[in-house]
Protein backbone atom coordinates (compact mmCIF):
# COMPACT_ATOMS: atom_id res chain seq x y z
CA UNK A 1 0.00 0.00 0.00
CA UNK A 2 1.25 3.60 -0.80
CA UNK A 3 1.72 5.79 2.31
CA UNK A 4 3.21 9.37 0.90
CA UNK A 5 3.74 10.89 -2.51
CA UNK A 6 5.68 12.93 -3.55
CA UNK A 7 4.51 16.54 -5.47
CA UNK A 8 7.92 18.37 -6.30
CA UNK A 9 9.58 18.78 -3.20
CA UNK A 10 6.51 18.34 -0.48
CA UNK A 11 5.62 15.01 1.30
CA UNK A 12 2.10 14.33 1.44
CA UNK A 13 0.82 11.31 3.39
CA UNK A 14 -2.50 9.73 1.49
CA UNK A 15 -5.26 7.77 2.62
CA UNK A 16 -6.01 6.11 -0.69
CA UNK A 17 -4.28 5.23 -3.93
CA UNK A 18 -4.76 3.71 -7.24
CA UNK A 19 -2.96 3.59 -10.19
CA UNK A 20 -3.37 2.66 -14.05
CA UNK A 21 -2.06 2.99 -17.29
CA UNK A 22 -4.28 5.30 -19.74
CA UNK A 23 -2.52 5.64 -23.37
CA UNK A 24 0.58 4.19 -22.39
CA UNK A 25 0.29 6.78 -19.79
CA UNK A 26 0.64 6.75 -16.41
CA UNK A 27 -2.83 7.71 -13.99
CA UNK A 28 -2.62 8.15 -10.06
CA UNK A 29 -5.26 9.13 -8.57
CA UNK A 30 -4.92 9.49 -4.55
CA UNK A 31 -7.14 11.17 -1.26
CA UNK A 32 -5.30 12.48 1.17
CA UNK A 33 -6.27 14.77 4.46
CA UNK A 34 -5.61 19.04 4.93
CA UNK A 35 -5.76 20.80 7.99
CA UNK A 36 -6.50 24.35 8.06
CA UNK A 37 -3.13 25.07 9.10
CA UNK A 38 -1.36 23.41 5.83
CA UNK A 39 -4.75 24.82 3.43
CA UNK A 40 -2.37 27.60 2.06
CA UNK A 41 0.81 25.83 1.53
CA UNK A 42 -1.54 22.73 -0.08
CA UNK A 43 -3.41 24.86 -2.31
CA UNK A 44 -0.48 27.09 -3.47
CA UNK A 45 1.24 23.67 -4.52
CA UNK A 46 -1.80 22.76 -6.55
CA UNK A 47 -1.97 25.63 -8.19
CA UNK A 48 1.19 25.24 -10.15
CA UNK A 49 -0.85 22.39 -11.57
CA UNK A 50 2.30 20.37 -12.61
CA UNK A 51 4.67 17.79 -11.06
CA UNK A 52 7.44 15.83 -10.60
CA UNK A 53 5.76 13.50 -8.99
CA UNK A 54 7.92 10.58 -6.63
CA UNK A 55 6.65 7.09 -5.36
CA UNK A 56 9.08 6.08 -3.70
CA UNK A 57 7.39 2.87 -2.10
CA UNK A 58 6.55 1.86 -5.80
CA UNK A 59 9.92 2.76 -7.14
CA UNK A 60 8.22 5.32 -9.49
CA UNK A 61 8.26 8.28 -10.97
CA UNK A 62 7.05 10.72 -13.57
CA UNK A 63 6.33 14.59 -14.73
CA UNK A 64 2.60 14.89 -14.58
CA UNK A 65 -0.01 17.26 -14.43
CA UNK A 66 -3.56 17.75 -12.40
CA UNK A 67 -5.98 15.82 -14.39
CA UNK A 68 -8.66 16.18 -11.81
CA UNK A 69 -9.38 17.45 -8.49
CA UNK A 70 -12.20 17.84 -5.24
CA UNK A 71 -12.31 18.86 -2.45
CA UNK A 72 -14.84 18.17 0.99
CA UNK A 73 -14.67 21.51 1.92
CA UNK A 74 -13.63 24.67 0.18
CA UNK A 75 -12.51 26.76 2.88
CA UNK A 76 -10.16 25.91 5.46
CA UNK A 77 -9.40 29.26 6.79
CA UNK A 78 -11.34 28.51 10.03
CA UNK A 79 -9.18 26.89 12.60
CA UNK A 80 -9.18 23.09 13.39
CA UNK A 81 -11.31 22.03 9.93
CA UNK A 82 -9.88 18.85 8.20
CA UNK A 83 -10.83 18.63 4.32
CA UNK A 84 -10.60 15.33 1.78
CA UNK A 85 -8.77 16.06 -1.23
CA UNK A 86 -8.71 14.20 -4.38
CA UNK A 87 -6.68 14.56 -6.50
CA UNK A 88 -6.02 12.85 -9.90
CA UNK A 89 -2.70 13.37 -11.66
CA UNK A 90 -1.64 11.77 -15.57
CA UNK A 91 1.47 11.45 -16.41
CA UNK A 92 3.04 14.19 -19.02
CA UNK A 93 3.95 13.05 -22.68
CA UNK A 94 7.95 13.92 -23.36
């Protein structure tokens, strides 16, 4: 079971994971918890949209970008709120 991924050079610890190949492509697609004391440095990472993304417990690796993404809760400015992200991420042609 994957534990973390990797999104440039942040750590994020996931709660689910799944994987599959889509056009000879790579797909992850992974849930994983925010508080609202990590909601800015989270979103400000998605933003950019695009990844080197690192699996280290799978031995992989790849330059991908968001393919899709949700969210439980759309603002976590209020203190103590936990959101579920989802985020799905496809693998970048060369």
């Amino acid at each position: 079971m994957v534990s973390e991924i990797m999104l440039n050079d942040t750590t994020i610890s996931i709660t689910n994971y799944e994987e599959k190949t889509k056009n000879n492509l790579m797909q992850i697609s992974f849930d994983f918890l925010v508080t609202s004391d990590k909601y800015h440095e989270i979103t400000t990472l998605l933003y950019k949209s695009e990844f080197d993304v690192k699996i280290q417990e799978k031995n992989l690796s790849f330059h991908g970008v968001i393919n899709n993404y949700s969210t439980s809760l759309t603002n976590l400015y209020k203190e103590n709120q936990v959101s579920r992200f989802s985020l799905q991420i496809i693998e970048q042609e060369n």
